[in-house]
N, C-alpha and C. Protein backbone atom coordinates (compact mmCIF):
# COMPACT_ATOMS: atom_id res chain seq x y z
N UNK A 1 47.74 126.75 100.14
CA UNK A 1 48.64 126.74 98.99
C UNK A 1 47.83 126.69 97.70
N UNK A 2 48.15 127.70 96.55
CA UNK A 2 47.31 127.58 95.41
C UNK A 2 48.05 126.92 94.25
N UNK A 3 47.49 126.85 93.01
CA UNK A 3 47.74 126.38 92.30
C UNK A 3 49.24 126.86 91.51
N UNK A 4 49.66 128.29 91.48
CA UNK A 4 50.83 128.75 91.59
C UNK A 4 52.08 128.38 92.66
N UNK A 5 51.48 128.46 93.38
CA UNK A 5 52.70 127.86 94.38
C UNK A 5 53.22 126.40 94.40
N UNK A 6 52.02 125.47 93.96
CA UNK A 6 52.14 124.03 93.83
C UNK A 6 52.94 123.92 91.81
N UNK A 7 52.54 125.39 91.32
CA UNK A 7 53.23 124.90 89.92
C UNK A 7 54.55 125.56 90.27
N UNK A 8 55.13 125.83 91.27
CA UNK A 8 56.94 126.13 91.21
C UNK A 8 56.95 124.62 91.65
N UNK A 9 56.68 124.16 92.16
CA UNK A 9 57.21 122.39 92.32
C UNK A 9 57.07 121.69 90.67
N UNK A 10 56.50 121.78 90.17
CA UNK A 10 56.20 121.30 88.86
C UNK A 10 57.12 121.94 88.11
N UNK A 11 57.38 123.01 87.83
CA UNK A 11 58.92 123.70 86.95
C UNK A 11 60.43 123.27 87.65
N UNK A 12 60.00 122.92 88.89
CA UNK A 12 61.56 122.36 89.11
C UNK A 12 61.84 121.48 88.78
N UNK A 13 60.60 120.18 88.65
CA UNK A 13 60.46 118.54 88.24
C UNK A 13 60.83 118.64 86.62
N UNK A 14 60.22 119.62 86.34
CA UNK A 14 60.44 119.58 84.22
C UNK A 14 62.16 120.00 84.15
N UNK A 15 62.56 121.32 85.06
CA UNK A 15 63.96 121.08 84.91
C UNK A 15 64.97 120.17 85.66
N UNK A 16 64.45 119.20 86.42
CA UNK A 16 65.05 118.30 86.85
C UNK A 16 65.12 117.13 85.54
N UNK A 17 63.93 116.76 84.97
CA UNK A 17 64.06 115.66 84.02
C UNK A 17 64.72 116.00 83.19
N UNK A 18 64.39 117.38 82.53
CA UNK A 18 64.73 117.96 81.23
C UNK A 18 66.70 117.65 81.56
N UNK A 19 66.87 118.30 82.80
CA UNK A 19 68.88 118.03 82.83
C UNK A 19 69.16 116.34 82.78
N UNK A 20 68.17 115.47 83.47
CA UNK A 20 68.19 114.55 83.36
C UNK A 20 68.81 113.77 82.06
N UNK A 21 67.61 113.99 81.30
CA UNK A 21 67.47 113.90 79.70
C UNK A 21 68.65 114.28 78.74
N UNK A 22 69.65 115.01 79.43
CA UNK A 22 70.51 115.39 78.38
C UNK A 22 71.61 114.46 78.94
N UNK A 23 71.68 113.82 79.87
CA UNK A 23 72.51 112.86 80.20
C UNK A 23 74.43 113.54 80.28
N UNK A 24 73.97 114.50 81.28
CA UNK A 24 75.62 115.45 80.86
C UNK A 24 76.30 114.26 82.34
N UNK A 25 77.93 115.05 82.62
CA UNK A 25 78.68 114.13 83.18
C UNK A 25 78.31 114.36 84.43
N UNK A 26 78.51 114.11 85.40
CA UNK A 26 77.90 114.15 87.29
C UNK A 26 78.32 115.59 87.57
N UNK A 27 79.90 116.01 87.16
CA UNK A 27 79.66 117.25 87.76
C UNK A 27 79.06 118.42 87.34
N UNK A 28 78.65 117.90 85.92
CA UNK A 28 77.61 119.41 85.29
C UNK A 28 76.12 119.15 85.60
N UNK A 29 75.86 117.65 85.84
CA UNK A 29 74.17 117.48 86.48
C UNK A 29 74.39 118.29 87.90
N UNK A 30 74.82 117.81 88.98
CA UNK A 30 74.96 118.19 90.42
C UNK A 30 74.72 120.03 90.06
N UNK A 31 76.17 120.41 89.31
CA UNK A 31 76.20 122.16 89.27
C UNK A 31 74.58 122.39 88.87
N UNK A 32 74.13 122.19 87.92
CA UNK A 32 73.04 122.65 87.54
C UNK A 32 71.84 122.51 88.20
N UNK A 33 72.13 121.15 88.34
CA UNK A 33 70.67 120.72 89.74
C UNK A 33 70.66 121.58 90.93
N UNK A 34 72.11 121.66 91.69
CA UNK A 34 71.86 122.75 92.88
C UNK A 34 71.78 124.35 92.31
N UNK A 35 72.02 124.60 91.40
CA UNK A 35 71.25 126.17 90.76
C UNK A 35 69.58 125.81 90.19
N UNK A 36 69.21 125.11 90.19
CA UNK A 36 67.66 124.52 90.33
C UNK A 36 67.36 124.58 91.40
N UNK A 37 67.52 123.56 92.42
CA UNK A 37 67.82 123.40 93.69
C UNK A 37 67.33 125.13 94.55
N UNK A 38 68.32 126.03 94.55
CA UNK A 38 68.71 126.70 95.17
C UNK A 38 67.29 127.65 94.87
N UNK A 39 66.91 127.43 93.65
CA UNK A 39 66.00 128.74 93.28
C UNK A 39 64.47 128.19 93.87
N UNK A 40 64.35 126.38 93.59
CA UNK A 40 63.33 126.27 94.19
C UNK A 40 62.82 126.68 95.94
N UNK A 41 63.87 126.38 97.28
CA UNK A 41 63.89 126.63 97.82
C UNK A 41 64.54 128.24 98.92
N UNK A 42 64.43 128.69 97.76
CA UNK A 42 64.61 130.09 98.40
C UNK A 42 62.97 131.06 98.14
N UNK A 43 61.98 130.51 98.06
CA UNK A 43 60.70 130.82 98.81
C UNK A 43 60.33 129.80 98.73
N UNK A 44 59.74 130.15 100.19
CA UNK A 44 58.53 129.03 100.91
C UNK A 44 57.09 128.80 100.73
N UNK A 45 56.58 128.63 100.00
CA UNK A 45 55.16 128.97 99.99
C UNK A 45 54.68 128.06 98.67
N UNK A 46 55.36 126.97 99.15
CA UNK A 46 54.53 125.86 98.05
C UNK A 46 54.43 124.63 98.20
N UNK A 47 55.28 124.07 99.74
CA UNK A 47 55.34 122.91 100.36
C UNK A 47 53.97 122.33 100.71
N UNK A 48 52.94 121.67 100.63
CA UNK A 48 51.45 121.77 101.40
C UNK A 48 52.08 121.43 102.79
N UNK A 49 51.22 121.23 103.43
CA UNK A 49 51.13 120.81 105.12
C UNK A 49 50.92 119.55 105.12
N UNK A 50 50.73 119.19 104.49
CA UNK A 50 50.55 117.41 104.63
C UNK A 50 52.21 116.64 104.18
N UNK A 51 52.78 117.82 103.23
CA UNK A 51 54.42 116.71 103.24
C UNK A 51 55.57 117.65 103.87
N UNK A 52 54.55 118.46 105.18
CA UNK A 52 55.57 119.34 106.31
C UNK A 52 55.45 118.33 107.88
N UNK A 53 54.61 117.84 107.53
CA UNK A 53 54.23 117.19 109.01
C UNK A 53 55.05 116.40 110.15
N UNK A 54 55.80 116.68 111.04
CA UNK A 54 56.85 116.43 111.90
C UNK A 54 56.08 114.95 112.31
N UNK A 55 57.12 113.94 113.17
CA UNK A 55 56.42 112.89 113.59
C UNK A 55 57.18 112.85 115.06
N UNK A 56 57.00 112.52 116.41
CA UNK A 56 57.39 113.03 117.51
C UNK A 56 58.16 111.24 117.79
N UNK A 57 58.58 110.60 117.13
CA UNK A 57 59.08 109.51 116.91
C UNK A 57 60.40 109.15 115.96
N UNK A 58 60.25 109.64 114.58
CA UNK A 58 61.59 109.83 114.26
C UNK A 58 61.53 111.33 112.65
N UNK A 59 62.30 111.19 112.18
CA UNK A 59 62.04 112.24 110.94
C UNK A 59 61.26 111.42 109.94
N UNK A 60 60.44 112.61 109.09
CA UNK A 60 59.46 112.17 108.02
C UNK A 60 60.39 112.32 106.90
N UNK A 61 60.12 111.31 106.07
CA UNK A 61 60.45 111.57 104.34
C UNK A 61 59.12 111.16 103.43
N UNK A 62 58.85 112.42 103.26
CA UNK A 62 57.70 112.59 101.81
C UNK A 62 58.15 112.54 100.48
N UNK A 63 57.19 111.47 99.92
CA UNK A 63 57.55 111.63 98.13
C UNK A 63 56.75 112.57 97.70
N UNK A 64 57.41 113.40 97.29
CA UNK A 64 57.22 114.58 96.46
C UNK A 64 56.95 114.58 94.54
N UNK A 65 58.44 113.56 94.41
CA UNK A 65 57.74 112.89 92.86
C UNK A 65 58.98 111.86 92.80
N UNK A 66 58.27 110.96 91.75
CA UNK A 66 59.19 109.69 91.05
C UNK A 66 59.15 109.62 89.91
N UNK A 67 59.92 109.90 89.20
CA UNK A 67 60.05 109.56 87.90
C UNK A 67 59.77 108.28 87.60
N UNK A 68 59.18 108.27 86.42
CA UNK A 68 58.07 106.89 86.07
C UNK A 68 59.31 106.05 85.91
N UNK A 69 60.59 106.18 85.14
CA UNK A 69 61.83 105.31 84.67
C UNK A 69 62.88 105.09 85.72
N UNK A 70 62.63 105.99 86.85
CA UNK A 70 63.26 105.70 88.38
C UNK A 70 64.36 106.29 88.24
N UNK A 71 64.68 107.63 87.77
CA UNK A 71 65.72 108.19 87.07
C UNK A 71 66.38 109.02 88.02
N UNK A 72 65.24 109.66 89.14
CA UNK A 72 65.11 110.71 89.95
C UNK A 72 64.20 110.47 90.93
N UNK A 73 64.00 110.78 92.09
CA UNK A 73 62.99 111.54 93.04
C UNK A 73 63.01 112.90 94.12
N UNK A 74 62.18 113.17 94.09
CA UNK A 74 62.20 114.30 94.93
C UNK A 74 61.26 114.24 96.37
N UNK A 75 62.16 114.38 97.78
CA UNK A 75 61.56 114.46 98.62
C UNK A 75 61.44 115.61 99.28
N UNK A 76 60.46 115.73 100.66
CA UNK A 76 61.01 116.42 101.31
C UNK A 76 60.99 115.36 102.85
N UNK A 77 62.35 116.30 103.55
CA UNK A 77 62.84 115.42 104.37
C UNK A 77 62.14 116.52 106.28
N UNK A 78 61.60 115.87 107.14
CA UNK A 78 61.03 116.77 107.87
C UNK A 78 61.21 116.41 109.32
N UNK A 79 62.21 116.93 109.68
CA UNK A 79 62.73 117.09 110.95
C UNK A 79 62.29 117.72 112.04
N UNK A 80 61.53 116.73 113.45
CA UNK A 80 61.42 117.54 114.34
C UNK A 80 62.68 117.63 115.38
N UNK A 81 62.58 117.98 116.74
CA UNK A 81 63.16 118.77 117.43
C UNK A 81 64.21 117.98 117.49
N UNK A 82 65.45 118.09 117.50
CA UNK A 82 66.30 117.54 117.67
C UNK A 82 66.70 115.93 117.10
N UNK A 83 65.74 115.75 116.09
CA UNK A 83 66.23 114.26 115.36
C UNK A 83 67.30 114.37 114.52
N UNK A 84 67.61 112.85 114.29
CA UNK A 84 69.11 113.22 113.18
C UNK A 84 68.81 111.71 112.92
N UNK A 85 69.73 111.23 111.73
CA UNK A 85 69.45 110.13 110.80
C UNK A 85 71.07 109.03 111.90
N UNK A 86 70.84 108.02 111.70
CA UNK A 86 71.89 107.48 111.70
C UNK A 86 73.32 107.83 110.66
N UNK A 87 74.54 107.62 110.57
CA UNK A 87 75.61 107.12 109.37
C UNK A 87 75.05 106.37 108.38
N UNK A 88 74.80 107.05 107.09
CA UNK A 88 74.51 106.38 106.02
C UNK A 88 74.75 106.82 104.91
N UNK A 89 74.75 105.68 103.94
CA UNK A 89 75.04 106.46 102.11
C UNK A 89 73.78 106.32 101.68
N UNK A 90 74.48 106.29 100.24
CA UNK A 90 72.84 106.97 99.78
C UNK A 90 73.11 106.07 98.02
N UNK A 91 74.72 105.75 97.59
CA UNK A 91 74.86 105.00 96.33
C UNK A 91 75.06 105.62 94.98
N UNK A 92 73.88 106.58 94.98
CA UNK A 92 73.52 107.93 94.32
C UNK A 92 73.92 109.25 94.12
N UNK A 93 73.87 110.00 93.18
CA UNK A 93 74.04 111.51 93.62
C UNK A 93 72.61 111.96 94.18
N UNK A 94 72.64 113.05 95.28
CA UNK A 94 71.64 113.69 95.80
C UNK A 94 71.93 115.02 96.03
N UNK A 95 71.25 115.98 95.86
CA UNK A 95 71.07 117.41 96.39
C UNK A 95 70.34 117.56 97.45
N UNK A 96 70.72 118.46 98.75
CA UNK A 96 70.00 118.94 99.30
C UNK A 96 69.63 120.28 99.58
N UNK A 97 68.66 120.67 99.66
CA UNK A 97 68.22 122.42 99.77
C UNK A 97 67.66 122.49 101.41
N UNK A 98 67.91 123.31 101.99
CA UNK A 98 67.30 123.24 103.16
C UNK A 98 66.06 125.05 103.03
N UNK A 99 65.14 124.57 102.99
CA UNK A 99 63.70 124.81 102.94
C UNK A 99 63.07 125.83 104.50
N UNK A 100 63.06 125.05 105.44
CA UNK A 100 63.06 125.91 106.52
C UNK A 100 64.11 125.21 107.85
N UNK A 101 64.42 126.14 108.37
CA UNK A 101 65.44 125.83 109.67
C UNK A 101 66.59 125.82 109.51
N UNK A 102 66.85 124.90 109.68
CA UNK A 102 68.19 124.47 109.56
C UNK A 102 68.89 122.89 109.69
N UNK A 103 70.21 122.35 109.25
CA UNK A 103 70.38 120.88 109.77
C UNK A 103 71.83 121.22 109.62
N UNK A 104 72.56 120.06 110.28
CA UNK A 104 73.68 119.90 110.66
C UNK A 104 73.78 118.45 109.67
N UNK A 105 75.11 118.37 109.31
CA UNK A 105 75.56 116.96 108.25
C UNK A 105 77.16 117.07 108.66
N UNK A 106 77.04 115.58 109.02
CA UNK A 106 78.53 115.39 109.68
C UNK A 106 79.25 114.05 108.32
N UNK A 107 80.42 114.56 107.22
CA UNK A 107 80.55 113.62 106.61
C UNK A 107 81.65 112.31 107.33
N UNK A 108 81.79 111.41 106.39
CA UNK A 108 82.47 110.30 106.96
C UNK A 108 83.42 109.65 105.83
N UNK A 109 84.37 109.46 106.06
CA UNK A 109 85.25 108.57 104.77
C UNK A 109 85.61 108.07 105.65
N UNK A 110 86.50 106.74 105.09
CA UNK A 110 87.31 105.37 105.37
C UNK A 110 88.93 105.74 105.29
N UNK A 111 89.52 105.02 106.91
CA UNK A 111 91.11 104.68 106.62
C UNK A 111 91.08 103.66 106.06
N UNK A 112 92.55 103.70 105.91
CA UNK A 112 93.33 102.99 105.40
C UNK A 112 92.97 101.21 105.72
N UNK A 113 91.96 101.32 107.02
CA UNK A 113 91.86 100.12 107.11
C UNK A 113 90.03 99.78 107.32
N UNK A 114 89.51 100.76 106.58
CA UNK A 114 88.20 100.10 106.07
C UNK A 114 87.47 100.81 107.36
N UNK A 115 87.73 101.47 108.05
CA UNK A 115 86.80 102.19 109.32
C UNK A 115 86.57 103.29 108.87
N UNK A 116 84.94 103.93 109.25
CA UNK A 116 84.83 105.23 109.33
C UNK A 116 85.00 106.38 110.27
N UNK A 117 85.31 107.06 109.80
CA UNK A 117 85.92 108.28 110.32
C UNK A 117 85.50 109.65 110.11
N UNK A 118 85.03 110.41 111.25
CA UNK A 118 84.87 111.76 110.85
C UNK A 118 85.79 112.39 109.42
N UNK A 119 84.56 112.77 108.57
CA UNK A 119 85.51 113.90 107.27
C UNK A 119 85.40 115.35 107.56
N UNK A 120 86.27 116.00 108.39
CA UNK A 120 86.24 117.28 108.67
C UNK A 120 85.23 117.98 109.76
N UNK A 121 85.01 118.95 110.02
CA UNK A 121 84.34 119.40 111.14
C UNK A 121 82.48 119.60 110.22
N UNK A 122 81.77 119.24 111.36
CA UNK A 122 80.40 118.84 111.38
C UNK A 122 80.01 120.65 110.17
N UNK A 123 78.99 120.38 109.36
CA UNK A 123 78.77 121.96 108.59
C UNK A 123 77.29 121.98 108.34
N UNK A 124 77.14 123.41 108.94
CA UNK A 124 75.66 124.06 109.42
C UNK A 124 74.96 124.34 107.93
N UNK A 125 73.87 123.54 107.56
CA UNK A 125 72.94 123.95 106.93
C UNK A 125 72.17 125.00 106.79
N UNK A 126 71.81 126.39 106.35
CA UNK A 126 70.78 127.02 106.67
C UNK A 126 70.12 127.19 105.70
N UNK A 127 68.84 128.25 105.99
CA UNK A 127 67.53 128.11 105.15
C UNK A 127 68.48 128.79 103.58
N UNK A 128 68.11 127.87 102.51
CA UNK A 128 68.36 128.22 101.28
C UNK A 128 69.60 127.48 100.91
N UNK A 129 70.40 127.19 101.69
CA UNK A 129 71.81 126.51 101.27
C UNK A 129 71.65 124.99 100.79
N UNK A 130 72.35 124.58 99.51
CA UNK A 130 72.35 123.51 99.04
C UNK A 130 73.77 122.77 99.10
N UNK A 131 73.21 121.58 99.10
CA UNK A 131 74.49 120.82 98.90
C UNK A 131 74.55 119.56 98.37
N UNK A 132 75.42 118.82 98.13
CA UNK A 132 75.26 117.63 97.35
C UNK A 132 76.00 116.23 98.04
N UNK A 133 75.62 115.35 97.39
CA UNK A 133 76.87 113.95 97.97
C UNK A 133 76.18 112.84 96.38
N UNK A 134 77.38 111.95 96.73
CA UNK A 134 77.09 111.18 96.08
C UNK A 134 78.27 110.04 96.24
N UNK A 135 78.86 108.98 95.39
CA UNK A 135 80.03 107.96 96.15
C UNK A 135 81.33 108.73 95.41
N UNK A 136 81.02 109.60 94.03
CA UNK A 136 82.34 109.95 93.58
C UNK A 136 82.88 111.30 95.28
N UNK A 137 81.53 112.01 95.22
CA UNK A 137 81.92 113.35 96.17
C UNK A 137 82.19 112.91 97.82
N UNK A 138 81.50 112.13 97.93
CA UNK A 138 81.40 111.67 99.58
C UNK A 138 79.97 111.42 99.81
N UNK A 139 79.69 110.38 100.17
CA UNK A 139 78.50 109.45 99.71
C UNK A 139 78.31 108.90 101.56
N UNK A 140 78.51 108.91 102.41
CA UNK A 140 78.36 108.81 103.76
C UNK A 140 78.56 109.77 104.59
N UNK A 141 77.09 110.02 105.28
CA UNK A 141 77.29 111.22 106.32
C UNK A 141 75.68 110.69 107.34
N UNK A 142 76.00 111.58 108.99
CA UNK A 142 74.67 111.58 109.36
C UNK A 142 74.07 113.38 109.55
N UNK A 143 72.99 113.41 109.58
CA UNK A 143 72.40 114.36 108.77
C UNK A 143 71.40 114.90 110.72
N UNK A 144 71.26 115.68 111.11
CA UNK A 144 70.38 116.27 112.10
C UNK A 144 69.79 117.43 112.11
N UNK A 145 68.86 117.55 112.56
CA UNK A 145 67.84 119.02 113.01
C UNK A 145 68.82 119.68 114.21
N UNK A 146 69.23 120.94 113.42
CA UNK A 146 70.44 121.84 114.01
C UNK A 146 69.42 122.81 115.16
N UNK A 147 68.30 122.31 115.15
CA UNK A 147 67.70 122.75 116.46
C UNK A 147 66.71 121.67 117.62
N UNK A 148 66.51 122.39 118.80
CA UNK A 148 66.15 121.32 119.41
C UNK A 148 64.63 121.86 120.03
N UNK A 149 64.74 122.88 119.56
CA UNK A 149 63.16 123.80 119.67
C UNK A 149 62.18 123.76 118.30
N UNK A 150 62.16 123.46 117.17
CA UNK A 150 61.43 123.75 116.64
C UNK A 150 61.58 122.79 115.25
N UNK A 151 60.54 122.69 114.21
CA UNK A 151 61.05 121.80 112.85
C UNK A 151 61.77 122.54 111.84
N UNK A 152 62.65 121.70 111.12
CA UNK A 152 63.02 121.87 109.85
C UNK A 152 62.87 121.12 109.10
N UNK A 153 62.95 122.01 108.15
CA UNK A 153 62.53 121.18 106.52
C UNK A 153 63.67 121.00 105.59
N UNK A 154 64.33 119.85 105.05
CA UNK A 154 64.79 119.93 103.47
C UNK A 154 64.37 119.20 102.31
N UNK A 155 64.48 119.47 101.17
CA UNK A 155 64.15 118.96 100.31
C UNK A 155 65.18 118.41 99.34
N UNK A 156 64.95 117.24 99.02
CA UNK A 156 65.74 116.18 98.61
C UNK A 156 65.57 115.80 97.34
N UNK A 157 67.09 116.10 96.38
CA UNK A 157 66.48 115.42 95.08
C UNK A 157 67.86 114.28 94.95
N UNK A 158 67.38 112.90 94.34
CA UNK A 158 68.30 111.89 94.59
C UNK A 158 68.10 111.29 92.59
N UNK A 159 69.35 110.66 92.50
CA UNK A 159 69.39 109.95 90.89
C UNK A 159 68.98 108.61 91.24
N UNK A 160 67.71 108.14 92.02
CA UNK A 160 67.09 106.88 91.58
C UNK A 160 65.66 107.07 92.31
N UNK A 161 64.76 106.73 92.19
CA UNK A 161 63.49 106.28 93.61
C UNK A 161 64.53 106.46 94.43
N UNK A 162 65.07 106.76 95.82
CA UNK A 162 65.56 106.68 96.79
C UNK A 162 65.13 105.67 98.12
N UNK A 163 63.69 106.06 97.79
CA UNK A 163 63.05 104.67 98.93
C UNK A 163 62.85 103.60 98.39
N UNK A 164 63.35 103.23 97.25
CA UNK A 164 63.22 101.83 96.91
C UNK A 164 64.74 101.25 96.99
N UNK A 165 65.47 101.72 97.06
CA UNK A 165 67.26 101.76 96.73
C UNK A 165 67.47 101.30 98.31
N UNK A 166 68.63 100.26 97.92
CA UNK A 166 69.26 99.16 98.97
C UNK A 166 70.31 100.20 99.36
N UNK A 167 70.51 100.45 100.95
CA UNK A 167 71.63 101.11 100.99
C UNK A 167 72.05 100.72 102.17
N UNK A 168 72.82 101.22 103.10
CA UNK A 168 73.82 100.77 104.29
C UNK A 168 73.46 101.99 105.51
N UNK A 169 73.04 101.73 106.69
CA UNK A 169 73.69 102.69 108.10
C UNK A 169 74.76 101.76 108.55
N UNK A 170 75.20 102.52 109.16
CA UNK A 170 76.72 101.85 109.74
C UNK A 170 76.82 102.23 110.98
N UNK A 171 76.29 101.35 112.04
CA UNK A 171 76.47 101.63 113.50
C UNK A 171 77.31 101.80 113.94
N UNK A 172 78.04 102.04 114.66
CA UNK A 172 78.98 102.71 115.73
C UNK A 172 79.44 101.73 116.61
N UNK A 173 78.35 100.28 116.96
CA UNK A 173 78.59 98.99 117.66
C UNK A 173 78.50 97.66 116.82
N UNK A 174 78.42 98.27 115.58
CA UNK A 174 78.50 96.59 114.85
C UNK A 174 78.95 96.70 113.32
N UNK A 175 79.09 95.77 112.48
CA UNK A 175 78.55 95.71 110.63
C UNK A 175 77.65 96.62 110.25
N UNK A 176 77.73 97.16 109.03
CA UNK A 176 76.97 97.65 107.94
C UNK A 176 75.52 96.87 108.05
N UNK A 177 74.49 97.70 108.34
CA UNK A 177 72.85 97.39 108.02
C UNK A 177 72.62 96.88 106.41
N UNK A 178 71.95 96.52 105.71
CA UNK A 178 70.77 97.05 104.44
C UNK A 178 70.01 97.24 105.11
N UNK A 179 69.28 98.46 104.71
CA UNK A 179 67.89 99.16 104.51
C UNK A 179 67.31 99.29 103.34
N UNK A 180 66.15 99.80 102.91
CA UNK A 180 65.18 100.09 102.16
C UNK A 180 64.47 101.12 102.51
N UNK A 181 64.60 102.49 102.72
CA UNK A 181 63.94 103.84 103.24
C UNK A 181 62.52 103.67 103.54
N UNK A 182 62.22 103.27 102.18
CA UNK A 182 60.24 103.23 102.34
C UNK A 182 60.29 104.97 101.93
N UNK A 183 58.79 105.57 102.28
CA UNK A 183 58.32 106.42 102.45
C UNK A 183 57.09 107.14 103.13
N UNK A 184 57.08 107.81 103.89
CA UNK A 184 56.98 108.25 105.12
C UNK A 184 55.03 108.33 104.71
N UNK A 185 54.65 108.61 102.90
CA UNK A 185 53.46 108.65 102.93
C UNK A 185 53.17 107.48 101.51
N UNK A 186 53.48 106.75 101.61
CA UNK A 186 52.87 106.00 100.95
C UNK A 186 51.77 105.25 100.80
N UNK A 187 50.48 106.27 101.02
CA UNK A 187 49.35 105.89 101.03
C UNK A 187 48.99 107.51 100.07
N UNK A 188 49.76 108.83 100.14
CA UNK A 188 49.32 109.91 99.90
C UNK A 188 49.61 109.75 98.28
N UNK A 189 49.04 110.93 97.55
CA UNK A 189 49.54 110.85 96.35
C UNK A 189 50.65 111.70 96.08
N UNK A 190 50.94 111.06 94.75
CA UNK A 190 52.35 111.76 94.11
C UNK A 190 52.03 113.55 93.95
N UNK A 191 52.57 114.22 94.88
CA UNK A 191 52.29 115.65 94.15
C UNK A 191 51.90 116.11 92.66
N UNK A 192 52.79 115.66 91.64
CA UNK A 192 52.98 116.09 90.37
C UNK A 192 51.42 115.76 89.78
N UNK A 193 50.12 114.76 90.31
CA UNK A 193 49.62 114.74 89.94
C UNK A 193 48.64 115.02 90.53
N UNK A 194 48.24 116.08 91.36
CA UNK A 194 47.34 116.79 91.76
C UNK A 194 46.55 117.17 90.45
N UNK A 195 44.91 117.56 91.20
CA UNK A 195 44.36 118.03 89.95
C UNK A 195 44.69 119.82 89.99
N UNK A 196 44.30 120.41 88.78
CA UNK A 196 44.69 121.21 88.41
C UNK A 196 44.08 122.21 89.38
N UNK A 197 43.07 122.40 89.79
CA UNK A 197 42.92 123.55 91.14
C UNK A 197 42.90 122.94 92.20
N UNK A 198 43.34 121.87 92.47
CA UNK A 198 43.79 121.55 93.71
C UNK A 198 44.03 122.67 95.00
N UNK A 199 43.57 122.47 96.09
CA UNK A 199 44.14 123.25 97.08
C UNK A 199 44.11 122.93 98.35
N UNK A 200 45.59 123.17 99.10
CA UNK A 200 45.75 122.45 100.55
C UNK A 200 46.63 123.75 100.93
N UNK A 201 46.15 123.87 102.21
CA UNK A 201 46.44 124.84 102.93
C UNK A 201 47.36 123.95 103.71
């Protein structure tokens, strides 16, 4: 990966803050972010290999970037063969772009008496398609690798740090969890600040 391919990640981050910055209402950030969104991941050729890396244990989430004021982050999320996330929210608005493969996202809302419940029939992710959640749109879903042969990739942009943010899975046999995501490389560095000829294949 050269220095061009690593600067389309860097023009999506300036128009991510830059929409940020104008502080418009959720549904004109979301519209605009997934037409950002959509353009970043409709070519491939700027992800490195170090925040593609499958783990044969559960799915990877790479920080990609954090906004210094915790406004935003951007991951990518890296699915091997057949993993899927538990039921969970997220608190936040988030976009997702799916990058390579494919994933499956099954949403969830509440009856009348505080249980969750399938929201409509399970909907197929594919390479380039974006989508969003958040608590106004539907803010609980579980999320899987729509294959059981091979990895997929998406990339994740969320309105806070995301791995620092308190949030809920909701088992199927008990109460609401807290979690704390973490991140999958937090020993690696922040993309955005690679040096300027940087290069990772």
């Amino acid at each position: 990966m050269g220095v061009d391919a690593l600067q389309r990640l860097r023009g999506f981050i300036g128009e991510i803050a830059t929409l940020v910055d104008t502080a418009p209402d959720e549904t004109t950030l979301i519209e605009q972010g997934k037409a950002s969104l959509a353009q970043l991941v409709a070519v491939d050729d700027w992800l490195p290999a170090a925040y593609a890396q499958p783990s044969p244990e559960r799915y990877q989430q790479f920080l990609l970037y954090a906004d210094a004021r915790q406004r935003f982050s951007v991951v990518s999320f890296v699915w091997g063969p057949g993993q899927r996330t538990p039921v969970h929210d997220h608190t936040v608005w988030g976009l997702i772009g799916v990058l390579r493969g494919a994933e499956r996202a099954q949403a969830y809302r509440r009856d009348e008496h505080g249980a969750l419940l399938a929201a409509g029939p399970e909907a197929l992710l594919e390479r380039g398609d974006v989508e969003a959640v958040s608590p106004a749109l539907g803010d609980v879903h579980r999320v899987s690798n729509a294959y059981d042969d091979r990895v997929s990739i998406s990339i994740h942009v969320y309105g806070a740090n995301i791995g620092a943010v308190e949030r809920y899975v909701y088992p199927e046999d008990g109460p609401p969890k807290r979690f704390i995501s973490g991140y999958s490389n937090d020993t690696l560095p922040n993309l955005w600040h690679f040096p300027k000829d940087h290069r990772q294949s």
